[in-house]
C-alpha atoms as a PDB file:
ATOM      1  CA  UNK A   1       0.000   0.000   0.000  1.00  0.00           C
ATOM      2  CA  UNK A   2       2.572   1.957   0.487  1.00  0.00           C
ATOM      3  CA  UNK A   3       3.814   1.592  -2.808  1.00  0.00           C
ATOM      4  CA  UNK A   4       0.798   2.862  -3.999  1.00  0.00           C
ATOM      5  CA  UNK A   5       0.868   6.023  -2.200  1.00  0.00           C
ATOM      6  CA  UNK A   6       3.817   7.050  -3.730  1.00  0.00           C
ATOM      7  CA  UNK A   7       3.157   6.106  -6.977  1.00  0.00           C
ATOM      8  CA  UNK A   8       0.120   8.282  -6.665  1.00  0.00           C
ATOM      9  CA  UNK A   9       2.227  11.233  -5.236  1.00  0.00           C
ATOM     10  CA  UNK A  10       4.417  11.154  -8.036  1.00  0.00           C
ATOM     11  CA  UNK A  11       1.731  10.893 -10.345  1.00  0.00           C
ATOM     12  CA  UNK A  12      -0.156  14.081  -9.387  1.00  0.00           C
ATOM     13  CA  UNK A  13       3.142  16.169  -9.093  1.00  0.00           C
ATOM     14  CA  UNK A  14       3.715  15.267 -12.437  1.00  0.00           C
ATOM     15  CA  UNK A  15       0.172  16.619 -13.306  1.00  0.00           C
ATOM     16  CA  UNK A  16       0.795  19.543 -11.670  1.00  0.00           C
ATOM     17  CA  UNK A  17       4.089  20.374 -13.480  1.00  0.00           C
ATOM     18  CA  UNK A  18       2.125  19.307 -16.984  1.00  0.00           C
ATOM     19  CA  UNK A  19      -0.348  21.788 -16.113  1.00  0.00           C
ATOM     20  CA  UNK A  20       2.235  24.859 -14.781  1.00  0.00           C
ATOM     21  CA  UNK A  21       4.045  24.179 -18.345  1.00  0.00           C
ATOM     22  CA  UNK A  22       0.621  24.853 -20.132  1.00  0.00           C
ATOM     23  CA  UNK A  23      -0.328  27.612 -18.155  1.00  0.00           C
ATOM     24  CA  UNK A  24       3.125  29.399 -18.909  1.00  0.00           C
ATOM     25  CA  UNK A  25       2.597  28.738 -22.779  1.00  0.00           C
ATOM     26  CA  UNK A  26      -0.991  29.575 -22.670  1.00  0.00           C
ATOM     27  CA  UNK A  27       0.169  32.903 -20.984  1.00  0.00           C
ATOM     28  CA  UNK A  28       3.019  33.732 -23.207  1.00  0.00           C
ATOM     29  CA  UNK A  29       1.623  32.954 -26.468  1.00  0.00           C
ATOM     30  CA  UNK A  30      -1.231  35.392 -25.120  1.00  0.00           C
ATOM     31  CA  UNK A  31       1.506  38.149 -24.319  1.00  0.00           C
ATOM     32  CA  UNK A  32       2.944  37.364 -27.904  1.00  0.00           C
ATOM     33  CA  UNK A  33      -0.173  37.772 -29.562  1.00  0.00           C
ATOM     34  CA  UNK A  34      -0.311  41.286 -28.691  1.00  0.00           C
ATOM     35  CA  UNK A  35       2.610  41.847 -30.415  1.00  0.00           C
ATOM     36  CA  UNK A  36       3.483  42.233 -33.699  1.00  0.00           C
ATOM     37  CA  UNK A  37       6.049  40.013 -35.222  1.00  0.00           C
ATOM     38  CA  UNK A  38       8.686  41.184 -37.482  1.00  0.00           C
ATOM     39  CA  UNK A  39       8.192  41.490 -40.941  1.00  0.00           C
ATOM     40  CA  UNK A  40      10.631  38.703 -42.119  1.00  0.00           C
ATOM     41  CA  UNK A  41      10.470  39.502 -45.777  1.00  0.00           C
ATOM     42  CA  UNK A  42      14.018  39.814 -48.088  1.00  0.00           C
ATOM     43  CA  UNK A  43      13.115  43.886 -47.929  1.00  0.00           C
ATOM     44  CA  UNK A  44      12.492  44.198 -44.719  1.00  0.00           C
ATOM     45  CA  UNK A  45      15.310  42.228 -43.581  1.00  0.00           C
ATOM     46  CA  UNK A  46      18.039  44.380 -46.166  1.00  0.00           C
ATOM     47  CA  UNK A  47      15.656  48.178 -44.628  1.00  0.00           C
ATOM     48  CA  UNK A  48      17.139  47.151 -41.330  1.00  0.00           C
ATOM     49  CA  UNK A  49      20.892  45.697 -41.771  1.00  0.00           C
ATOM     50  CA  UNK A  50      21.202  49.092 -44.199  1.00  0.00           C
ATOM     51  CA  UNK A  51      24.836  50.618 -42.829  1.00  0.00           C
ATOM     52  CA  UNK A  52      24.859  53.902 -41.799  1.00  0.00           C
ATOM     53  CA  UNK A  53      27.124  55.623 -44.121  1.00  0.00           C
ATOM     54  CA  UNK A  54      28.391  54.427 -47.427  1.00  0.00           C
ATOM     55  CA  UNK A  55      31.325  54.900 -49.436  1.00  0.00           C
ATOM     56  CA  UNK A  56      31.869  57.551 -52.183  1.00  0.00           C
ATOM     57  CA  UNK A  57      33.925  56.384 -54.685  1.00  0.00           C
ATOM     58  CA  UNK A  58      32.446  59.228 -57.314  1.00  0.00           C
ATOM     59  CA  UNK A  59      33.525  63.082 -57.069  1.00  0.00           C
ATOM     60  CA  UNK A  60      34.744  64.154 -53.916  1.00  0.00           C
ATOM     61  CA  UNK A  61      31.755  65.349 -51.209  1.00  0.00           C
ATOM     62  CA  UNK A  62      33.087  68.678 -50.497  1.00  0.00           C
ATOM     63  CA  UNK A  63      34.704  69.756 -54.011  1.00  0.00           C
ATOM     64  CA  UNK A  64      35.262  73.446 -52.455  1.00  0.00           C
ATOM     65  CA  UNK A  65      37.084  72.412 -49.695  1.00  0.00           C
ATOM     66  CA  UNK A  66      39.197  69.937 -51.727  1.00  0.00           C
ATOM     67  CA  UNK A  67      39.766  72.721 -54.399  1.00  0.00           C
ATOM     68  CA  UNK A  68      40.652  75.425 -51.876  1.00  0.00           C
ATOM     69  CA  UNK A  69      44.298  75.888 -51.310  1.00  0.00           C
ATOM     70  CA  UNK A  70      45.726  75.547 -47.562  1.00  0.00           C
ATOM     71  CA  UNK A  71      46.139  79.024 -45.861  1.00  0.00           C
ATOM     72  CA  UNK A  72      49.748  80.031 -45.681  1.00  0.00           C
ATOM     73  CA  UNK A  73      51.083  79.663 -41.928  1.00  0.00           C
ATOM     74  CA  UNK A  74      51.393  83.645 -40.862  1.00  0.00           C
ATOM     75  CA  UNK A  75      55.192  84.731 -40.165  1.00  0.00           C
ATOM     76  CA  UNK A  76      55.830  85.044 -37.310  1.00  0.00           C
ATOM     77  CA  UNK A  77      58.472  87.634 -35.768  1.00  0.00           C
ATOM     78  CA  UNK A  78      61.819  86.332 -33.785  1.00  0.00           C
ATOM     79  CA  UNK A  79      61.837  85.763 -30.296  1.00  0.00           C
ATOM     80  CA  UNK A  80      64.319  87.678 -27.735  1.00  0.00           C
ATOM     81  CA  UNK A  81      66.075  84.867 -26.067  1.00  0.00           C
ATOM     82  CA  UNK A  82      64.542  86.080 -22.919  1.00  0.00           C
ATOM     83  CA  UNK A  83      61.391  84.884 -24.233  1.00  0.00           C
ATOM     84  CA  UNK A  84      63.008  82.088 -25.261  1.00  0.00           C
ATOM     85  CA  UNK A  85      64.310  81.138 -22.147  1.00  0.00           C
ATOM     86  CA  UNK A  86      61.081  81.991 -20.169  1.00  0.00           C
ATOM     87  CA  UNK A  87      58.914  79.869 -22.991  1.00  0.00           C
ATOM     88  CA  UNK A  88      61.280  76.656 -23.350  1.00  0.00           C
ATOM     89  CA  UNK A  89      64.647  76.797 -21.118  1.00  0.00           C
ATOM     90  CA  UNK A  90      63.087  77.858 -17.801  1.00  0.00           C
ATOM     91  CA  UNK A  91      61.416  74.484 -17.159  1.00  0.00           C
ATOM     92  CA  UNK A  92      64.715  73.153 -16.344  1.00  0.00           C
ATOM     93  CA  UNK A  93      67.869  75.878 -15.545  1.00  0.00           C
ATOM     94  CA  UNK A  94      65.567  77.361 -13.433  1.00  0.00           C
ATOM     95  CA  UNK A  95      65.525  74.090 -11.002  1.00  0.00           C
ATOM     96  CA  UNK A  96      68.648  72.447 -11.660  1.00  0.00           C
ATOM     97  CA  UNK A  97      66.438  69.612 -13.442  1.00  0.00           C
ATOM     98  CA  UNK A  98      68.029  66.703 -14.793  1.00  0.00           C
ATOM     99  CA  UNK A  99      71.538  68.049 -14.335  1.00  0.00           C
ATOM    100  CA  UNK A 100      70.850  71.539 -15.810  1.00  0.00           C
ATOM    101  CA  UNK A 101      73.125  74.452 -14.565  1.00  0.00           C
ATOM    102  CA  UNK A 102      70.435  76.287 -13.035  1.00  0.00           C
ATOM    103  CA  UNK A 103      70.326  80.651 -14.537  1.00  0.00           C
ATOM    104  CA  UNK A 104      73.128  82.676 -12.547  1.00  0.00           C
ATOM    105  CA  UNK A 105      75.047  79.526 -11.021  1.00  0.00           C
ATOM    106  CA  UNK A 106      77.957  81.038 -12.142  1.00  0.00           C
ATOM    107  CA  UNK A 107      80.293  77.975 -10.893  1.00  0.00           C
ATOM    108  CA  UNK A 108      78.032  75.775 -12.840  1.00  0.00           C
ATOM    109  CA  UNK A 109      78.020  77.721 -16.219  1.00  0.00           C
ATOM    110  CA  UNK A 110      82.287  78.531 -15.702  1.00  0.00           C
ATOM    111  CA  UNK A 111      83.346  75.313 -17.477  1.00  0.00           C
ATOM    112  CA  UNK A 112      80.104  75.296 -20.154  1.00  0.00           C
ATOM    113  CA  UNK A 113      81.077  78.952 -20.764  1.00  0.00           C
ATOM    114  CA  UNK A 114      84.712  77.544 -21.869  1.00  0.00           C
ATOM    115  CA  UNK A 115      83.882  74.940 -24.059  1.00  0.00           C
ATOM    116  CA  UNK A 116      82.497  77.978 -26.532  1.00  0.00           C
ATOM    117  CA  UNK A 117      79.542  78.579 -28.209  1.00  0.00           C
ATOM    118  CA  UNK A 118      80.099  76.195 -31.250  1.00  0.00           C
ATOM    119  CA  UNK A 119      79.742  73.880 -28.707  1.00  0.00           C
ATOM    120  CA  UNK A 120      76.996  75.228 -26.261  1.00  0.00           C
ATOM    121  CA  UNK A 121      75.096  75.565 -29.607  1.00  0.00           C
ATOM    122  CA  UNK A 122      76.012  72.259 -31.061  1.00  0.00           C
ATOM    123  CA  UNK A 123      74.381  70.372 -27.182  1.00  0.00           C
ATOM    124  CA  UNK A 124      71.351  72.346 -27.877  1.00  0.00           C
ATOM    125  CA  UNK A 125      70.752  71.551 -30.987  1.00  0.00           C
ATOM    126  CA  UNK A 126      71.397  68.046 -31.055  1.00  0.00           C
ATOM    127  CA  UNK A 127      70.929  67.558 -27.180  1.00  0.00           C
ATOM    128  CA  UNK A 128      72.887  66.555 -24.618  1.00  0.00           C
ATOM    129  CA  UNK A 129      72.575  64.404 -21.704  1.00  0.00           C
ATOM    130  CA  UNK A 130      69.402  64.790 -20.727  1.00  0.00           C
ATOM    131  CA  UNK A 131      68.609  67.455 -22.482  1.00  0.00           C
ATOM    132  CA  UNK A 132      66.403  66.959 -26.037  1.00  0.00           C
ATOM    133  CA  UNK A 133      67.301  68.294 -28.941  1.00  0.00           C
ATOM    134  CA  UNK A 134      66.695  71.740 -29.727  1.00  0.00           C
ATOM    135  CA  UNK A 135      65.394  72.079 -25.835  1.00  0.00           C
ATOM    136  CA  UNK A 136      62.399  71.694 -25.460  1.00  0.00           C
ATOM    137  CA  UNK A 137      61.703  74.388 -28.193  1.00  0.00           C
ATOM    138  CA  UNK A 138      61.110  72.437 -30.990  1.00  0.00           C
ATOM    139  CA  UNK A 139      59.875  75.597 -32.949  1.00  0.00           C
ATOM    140  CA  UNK A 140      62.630  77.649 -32.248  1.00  0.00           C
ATOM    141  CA  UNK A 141      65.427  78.673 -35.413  1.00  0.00           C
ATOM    142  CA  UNK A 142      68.689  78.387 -34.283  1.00  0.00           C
ATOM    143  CA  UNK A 143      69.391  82.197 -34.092  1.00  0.00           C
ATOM    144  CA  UNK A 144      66.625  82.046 -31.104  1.00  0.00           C
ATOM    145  CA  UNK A 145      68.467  78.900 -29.312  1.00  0.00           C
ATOM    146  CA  UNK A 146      71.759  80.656 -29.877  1.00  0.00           C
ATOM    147  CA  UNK A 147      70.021  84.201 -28.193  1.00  0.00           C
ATOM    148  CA  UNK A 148      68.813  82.231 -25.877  1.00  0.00           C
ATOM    149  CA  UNK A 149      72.155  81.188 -24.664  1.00  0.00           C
ATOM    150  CA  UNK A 150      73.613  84.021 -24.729  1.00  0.00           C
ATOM    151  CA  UNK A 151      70.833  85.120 -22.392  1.00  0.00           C
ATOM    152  CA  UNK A 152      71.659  82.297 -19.721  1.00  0.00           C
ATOM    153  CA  UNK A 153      75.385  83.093 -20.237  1.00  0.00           C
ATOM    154  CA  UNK A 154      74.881  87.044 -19.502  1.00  0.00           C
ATOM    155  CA  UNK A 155      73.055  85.943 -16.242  1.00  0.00           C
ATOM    156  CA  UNK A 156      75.363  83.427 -15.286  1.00  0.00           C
ATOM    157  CA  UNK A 157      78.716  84.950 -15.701  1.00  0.00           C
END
């Protein structure tokens, strides 16, 4: 008897389960109902993979601005090498930064001062140590980087 009560148990939970399932596909083919499905058509399908932009391969899209020719960069007038200095050179010889001989330090700028300009020039154009090329004044001619240096020597003599 036993036996049978079990059987019977697992007979009506499996009813019950049967009967949840159809409830929950009775209830969302109702929700889907309300809905309209997606047109599935070859049209309808291409309307909405479209890309966003395509590619011109004909005449250019802005034939005025392609025609138009590029504005001439304005001249602009030489720096003192005081501006120089306070622009590019100040970063570091006014700290002492990386080894830099720091504006005025006149025992630091004695044996730089000897080596002569050919060669002051020549370490800040190419760089030197840890010093970049041209400074950090990458804009600069060399008749500002040489004024320049003559402004840190005439403070630091």
């Amino acid at each position: 008897m036993a036996d049978n009560k079990g059987l019977r148990l697992s007979f009506v939970m499996l009813l019950v389960m049967a009967l949840i399932i159809v409830l929950v596909l009775q209830g969302m083919s109702s929700l889907l109902a309300g809905r309209r499905l997606a047109d599935l058509s070859d049209d309808a399908v291409l309307a909405r993979i479209q890309p966003v932009g395509s590619l011109n391969t004909g005449a250019p899209i802005m034939a005025e601005a392609a025609t138009a020719a590029p504005a001439a960069p304005a001249a602009s007038a030489a720096r003192t090498g005081e501006q120089v200095y306070n622009a590019s050179c100040q970063a570091c010889h006014a700290t002492g930064a990386a080894g830099a001989p720091k504006l005025g330090d006149k025992a630091a700028w004695a044996p730089r001062i000897q080596q002569g300009m050919d060669t002051l020039m020549t370490h800040a154009l190419k760089g030197f140590n840890a010093m970049p090329a041209r400074g950090t004044c990458g804009n600069c001619s060399d008749q500002e980087i040489r004024e320049a240096i003559e402004f840190m020597i005439d403070r630091s003599k």
